[in-house]
Protein backbone atom coordinates (compact mmCIF):
# COMPACT_ATOMS: atom_id res chain seq x y z
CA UNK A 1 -7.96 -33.71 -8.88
CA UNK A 2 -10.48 -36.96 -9.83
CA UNK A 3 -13.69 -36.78 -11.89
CA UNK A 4 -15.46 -35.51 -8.54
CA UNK A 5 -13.27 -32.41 -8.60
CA UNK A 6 -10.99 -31.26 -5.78
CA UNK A 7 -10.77 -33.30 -2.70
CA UNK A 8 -10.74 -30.57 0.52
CA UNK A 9 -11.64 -30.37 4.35
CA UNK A 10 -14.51 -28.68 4.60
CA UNK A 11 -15.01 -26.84 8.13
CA UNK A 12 -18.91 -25.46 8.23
CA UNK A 13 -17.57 -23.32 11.10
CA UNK A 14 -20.37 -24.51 13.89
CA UNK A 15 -18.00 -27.84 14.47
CA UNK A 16 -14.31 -28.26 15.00
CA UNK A 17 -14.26 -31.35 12.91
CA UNK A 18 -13.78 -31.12 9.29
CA UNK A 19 -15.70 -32.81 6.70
CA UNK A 20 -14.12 -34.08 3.68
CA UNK A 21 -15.78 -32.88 0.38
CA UNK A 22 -15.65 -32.14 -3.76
CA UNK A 23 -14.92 -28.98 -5.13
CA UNK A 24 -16.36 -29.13 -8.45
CA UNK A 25 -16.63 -25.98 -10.81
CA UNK A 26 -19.58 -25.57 -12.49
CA UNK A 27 -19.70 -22.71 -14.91
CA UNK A 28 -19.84 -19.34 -12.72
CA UNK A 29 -20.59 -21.47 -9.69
CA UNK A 30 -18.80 -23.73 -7.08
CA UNK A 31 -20.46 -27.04 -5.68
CA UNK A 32 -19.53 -28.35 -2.26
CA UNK A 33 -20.42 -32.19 -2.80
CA UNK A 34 -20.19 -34.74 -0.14
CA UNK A 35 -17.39 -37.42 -0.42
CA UNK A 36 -19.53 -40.40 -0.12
CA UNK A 37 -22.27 -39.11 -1.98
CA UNK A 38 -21.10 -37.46 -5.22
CA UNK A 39 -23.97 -36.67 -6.89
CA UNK A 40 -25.51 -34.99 -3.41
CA UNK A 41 -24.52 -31.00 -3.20
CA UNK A 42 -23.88 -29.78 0.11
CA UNK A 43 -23.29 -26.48 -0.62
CA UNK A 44 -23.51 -24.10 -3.98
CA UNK A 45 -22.10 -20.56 -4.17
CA UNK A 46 -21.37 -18.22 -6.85
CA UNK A 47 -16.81 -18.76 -7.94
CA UNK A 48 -17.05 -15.00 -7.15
CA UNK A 49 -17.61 -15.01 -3.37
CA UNK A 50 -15.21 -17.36 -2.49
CA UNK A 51 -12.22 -15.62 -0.69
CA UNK A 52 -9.54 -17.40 -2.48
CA UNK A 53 -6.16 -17.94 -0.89
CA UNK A 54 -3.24 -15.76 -2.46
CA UNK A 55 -0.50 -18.51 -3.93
CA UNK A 56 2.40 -18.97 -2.04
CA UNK A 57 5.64 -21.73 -2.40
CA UNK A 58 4.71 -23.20 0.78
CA UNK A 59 1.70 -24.62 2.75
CA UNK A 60 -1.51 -25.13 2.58
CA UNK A 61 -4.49 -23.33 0.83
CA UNK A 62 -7.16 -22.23 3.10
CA UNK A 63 -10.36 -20.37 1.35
CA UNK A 64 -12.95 -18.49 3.60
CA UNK A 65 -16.57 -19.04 2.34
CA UNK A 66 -19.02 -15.79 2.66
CA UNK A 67 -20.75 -14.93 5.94
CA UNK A 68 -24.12 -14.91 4.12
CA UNK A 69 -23.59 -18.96 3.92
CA UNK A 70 -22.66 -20.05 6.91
CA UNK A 71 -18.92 -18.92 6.88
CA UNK A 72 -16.85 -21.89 7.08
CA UNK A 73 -13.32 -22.33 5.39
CA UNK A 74 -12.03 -25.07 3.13
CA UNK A 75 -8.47 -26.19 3.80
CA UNK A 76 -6.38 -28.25 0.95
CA UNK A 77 -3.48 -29.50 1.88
CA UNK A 78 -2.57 -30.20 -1.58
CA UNK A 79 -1.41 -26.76 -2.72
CA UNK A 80 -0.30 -27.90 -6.09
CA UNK A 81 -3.57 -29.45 -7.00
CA UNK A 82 -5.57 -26.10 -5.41
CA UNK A 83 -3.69 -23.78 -7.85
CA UNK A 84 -4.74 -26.01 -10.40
CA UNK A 85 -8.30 -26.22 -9.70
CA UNK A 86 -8.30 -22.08 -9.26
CA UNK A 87 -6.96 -21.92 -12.83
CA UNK A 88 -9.11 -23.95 -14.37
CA UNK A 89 -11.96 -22.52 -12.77
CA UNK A 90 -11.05 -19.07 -14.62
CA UNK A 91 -9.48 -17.27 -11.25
CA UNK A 92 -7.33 -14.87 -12.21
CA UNK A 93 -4.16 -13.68 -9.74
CA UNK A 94 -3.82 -10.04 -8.73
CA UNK A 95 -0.22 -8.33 -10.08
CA UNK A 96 0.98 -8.37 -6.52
CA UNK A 97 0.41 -12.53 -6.26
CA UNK A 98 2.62 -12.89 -9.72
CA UNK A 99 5.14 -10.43 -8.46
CA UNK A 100 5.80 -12.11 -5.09
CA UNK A 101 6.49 -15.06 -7.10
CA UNK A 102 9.42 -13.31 -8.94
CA UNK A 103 12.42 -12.55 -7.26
CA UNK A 104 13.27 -9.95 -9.72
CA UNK A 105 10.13 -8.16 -9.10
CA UNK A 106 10.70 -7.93 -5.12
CA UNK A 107 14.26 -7.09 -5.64
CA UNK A 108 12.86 -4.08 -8.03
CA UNK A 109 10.07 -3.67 -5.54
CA UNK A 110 12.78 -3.42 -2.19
CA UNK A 111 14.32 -0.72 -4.43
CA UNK A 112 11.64 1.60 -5.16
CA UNK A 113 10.89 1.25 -1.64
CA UNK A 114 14.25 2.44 -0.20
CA UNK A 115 14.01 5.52 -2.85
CA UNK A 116 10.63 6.25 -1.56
CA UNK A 117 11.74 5.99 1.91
CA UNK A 118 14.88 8.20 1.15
CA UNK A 119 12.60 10.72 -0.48
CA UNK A 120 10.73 11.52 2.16
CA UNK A 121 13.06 11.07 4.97
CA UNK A 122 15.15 13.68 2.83
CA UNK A 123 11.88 15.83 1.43
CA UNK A 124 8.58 14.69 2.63
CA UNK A 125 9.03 14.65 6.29
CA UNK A 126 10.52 17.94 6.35
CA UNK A 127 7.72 19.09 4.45
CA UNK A 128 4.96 17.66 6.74
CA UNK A 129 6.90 19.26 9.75
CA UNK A 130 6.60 22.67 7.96
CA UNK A 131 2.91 21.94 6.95
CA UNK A 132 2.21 21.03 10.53
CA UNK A 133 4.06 23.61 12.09
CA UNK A 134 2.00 26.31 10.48
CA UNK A 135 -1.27 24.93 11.72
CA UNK A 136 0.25 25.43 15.49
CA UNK A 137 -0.37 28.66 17.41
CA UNK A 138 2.71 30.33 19.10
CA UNK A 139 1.00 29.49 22.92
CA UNK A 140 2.42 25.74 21.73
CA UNK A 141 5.68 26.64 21.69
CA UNK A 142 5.28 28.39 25.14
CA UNK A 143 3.97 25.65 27.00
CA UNK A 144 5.84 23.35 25.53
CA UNK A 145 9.17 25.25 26.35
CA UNK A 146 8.31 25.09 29.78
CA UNK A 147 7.72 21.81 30.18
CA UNK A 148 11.20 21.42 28.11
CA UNK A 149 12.81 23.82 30.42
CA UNK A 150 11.64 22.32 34.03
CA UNK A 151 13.04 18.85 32.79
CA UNK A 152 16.27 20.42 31.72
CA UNK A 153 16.64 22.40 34.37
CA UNK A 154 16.20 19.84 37.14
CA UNK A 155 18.39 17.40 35.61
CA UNK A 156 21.29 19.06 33.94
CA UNK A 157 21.34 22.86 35.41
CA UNK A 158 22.06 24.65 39.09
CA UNK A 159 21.38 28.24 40.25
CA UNK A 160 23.46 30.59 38.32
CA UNK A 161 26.63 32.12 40.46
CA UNK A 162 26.98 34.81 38.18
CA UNK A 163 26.16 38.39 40.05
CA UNK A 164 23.14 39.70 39.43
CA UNK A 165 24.10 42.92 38.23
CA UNK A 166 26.13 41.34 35.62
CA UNK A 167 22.82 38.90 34.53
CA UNK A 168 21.14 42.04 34.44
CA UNK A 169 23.07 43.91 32.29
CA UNK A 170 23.84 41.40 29.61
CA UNK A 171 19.75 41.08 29.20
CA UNK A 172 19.59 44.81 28.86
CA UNK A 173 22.24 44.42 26.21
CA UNK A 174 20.51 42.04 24.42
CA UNK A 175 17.65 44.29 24.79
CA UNK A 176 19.04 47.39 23.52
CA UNK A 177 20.33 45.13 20.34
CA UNK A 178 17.27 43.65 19.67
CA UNK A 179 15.48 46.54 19.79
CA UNK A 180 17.98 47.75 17.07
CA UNK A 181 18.10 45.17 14.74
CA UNK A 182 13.78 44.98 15.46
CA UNK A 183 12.41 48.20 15.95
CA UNK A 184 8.76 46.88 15.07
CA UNK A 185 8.94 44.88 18.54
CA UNK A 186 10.44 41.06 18.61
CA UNK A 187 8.76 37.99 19.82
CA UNK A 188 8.60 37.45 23.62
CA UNK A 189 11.88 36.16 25.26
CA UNK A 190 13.86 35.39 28.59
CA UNK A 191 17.42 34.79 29.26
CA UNK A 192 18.24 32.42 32.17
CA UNK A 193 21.41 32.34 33.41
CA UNK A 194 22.59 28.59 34.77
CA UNK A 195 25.64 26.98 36.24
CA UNK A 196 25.55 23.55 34.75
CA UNK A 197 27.64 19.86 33.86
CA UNK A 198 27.79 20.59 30.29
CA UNK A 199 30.16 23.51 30.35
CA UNK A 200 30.38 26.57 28.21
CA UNK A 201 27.04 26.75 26.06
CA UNK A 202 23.50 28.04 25.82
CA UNK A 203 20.37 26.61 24.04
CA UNK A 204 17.10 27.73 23.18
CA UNK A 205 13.34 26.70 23.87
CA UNK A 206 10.40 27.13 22.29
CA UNK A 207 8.46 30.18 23.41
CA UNK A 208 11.57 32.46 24.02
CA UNK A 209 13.59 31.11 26.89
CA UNK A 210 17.21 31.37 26.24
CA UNK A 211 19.36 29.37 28.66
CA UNK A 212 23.24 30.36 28.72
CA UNK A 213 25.65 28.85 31.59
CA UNK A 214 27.88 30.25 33.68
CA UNK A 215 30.59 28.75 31.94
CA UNK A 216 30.32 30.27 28.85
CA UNK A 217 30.07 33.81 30.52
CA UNK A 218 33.62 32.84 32.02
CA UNK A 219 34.93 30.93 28.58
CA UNK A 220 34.84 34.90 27.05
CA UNK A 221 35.92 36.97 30.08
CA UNK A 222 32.27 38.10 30.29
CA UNK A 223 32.97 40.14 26.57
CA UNK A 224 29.79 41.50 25.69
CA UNK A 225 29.72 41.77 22.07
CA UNK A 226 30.72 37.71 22.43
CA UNK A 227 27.85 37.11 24.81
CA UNK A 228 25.06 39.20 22.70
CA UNK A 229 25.81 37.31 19.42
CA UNK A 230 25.94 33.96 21.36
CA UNK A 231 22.40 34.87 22.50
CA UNK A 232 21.45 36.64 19.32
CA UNK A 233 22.35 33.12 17.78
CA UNK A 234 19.48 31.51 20.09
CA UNK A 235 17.12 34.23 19.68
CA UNK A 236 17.45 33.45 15.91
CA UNK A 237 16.25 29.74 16.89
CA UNK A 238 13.19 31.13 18.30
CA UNK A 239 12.47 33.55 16.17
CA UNK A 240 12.20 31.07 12.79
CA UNK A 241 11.18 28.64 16.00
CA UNK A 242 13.42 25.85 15.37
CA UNK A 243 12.86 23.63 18.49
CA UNK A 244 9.07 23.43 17.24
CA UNK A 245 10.38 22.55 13.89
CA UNK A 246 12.31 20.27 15.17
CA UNK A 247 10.22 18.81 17.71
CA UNK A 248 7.59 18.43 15.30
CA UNK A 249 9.66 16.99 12.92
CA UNK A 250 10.82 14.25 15.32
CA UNK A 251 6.88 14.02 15.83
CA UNK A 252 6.33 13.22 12.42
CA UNK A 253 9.17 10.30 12.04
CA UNK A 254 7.34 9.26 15.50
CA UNK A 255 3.83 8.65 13.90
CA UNK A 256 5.47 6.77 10.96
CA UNK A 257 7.28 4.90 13.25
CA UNK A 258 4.07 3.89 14.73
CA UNK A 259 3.02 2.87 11.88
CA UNK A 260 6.14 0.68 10.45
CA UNK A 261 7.23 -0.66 14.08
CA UNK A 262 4.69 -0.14 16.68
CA UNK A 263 3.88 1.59 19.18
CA UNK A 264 5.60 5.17 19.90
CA UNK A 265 3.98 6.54 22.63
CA UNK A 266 6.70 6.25 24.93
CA UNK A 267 8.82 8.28 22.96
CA UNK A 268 6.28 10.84 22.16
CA UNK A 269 5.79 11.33 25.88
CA UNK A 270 9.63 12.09 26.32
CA UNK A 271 9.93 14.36 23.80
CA UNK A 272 9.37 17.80 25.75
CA UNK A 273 12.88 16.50 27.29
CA UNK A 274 13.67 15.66 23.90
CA UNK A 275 14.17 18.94 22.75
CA UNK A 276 17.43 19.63 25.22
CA UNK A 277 19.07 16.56 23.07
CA UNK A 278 18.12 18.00 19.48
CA UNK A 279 20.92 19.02 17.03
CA UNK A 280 20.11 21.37 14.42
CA UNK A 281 20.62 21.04 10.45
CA UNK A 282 23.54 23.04 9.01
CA UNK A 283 20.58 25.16 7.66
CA UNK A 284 18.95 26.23 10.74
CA UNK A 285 22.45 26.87 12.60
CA UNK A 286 23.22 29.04 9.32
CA UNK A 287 20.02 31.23 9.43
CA UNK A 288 20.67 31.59 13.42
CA UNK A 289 24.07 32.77 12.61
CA UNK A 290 22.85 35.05 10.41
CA UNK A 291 20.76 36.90 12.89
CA UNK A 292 23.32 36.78 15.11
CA UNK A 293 25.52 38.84 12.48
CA UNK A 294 22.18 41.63 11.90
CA UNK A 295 21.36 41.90 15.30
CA UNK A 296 25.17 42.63 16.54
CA UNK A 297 25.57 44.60 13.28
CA UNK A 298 22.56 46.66 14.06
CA UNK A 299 23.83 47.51 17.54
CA UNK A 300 27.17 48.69 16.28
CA UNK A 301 29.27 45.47 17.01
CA UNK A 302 31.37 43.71 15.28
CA UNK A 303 30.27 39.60 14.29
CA UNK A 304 34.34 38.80 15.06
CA UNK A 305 32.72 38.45 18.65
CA UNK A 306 31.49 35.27 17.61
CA UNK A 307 34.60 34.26 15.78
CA UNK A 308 36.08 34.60 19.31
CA UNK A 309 33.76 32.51 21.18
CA UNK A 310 33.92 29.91 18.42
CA UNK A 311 38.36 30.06 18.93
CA UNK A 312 37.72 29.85 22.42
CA UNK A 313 35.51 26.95 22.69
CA UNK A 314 37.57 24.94 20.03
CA UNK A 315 40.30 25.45 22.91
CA UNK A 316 38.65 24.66 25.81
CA UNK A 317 37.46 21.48 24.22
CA UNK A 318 40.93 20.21 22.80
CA UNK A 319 42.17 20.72 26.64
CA UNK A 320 38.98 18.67 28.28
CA UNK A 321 39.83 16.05 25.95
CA UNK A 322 36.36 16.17 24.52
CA UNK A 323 37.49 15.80 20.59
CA UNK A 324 35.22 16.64 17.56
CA UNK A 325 32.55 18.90 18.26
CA UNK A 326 30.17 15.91 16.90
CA UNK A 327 30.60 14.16 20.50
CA UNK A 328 28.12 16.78 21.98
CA UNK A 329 24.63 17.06 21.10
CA UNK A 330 23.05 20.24 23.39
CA UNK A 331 22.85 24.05 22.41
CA UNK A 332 24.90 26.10 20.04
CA UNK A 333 28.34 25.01 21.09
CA UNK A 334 27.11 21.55 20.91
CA UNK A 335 25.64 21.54 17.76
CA UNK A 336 27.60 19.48 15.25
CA UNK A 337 26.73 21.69 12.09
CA UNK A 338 28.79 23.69 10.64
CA UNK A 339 31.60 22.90 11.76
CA UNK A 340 33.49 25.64 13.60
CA UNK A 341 36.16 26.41 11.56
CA UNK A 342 33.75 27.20 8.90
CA UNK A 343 31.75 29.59 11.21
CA UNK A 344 34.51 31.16 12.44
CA UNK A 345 35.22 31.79 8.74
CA UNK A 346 31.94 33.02 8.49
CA UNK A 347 32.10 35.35 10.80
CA UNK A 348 35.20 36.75 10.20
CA UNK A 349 34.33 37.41 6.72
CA UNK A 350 30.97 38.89 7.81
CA UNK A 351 33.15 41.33 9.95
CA UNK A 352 35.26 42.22 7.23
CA UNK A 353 32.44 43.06 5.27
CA UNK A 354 31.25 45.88 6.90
């Protein structure tokens, strides 16, 4: 700082070569004034339209002048002197300049951001799935579920070898036990029977189709009251339409994703395919068990059945070496919530109960 003010480039934005100048304040105004001519003013605007530069601890300030002048930007390499200048010209920092400045404050800042992140990861996104999943009609869920189910099927699945008959008459049952547990009519649903790499399970889509393998069929000696509960469990999913929850949920993390990292598109585009991977929250598995229990109790069957598919798939995947039920991530046996002991508990005590 001299008697002529603030020495600066100035850079009248029609040349690439700067000009060196005075900043001098004068009242409620700024004066450009050439170097070696002090007294003559190149350039007078009001302190008010100046884009001043935010303080930092390092580099140099660089202040945009308005469009209605000319544009241009003045560059001081001095940063110390700038800040000086801007105070004594009456410019007043913004709360979120002086906070930047303050460790403490970011640290305090970092931590109200991780609660707010928390908050809605743990509330608010939920919420917007709900919100959002109100707004869609149920021929979504349909098309969507057969995109879903094309991918899966063509990757993971192979024609069923089960006889037809016995297809057939397990979809009756399920019928007959809907019908019980719904008289007022259910929403539309398919069972398709698959052979497939990922052993004894079954899964559900959105818009009704219920996929159960081959294996799982064999896993229970084909027991009926075993098999209707299993696929009880996955109409439950459609009914309360999980997958679209779901889905949409993993739609909603995608557009804040977007937002925070980038662009998402590529997995947005996957996520029809996604849906085969989804787990389900202990809450959703719970409210599917518990239609498997009222739909097997309406039809006069006991909601052990599914304590013994539960035993029975434990089993099977202690002897294929497979470990926690965590490891898997497809369908109802894959699902890693509850636990199984605890819905074989369930079960049983729902049995007992009657």
């Amino acid at each position: 700082m001299s008697d002529g003010g603030l020495r600066v480039d100035y850079f009248d934005g029609r040349g690439a070569r700067p000009r060196r100048v005075h900043l001098q304040a004068m009242g409620d105004e700024l004066q450009l004034r050439a170097e070696d001519s002090p007294t003559r003013v190149l350039l007078t605007l009001p302190l008010s339209q100046l884009r001043w530069p935010e303080r930092t601890r390092h580099g140099a300030r660089v202040a945009h002048l308005p469009d209605a002048l000319g544009g241009g930007e003045l560059h001081a390499l001095d940063a110390a002197a700038w800040d000086r200048f801007a105070r004594q010209a009456g410019v007043r920092e913004s709360l979120v300049v002086r906070s930047q400045q303050s460790w403490g404050q970011v640290l305090v800042a970092i931590a109200l951001l991780l609660v707010v992140g928390l908050a809605g990861w743990r509330w608010g996104v939920p919420l917007a799935a709900q919100a959002t999943l109100t707004l869609l009609p149920q021929r979504v869920d349909a098309e969507i579920g057969a995109l879903a189910f094309d991918q899966i099927d063509r990757q993971w699945l192979k024609p069923s070898t089960l006889p037809a008959a016995q297809q057939a008459a397990l979809r009756a049952a399920l019928a007959r036990a809907l019908q019980r547990a719904e008289p007022a009519g259910t929403l539309p649903w398919r069972v398709e029977f698959r052979a497939s790499r990922i052993g004894p399970n079954a899964f559900a889509l959105p818009g009704g189709t219920i996929v159960m393998t081959d294996e799982l069929v064999q896993l229970v000696d084909g027991d009926e009251s075993a098999i209707v509960g299993v696929l009880a469990h996955e109409y439950g999913h459609v009914k309360h339409r999980h997958g679209m929850r779901q889905l949409v949920h993993a739609s909603v993390l995608g557009a804040v994703g977007s937002i925070a990292f980038g662009d998402y598109s590529g997995v947005l585009a996957g996520l029809p395919a996604l849906l085969g991977t989804l787990g389900y929250s202990r809450d959703l598995e719970r409210q599917a068990d518990d239609e498997a229990i009222a739909v097997l109790r309406a039809d006069g069957r006991s909601p052990a059945a599914m304590a013994l598919f539960f035993e029975r798939f434990a089993r099977w995947r202690k002897d294929k070496g497979h470990g926690d039920e965590s490891d898997s991530a497809l369908g109802i046996a894959f699902s890693s919530h509850p636990a199984d002991a605890e819905r074989i508990a369930r079960f049983r005590d729902a049995a007992a109960a009657r």
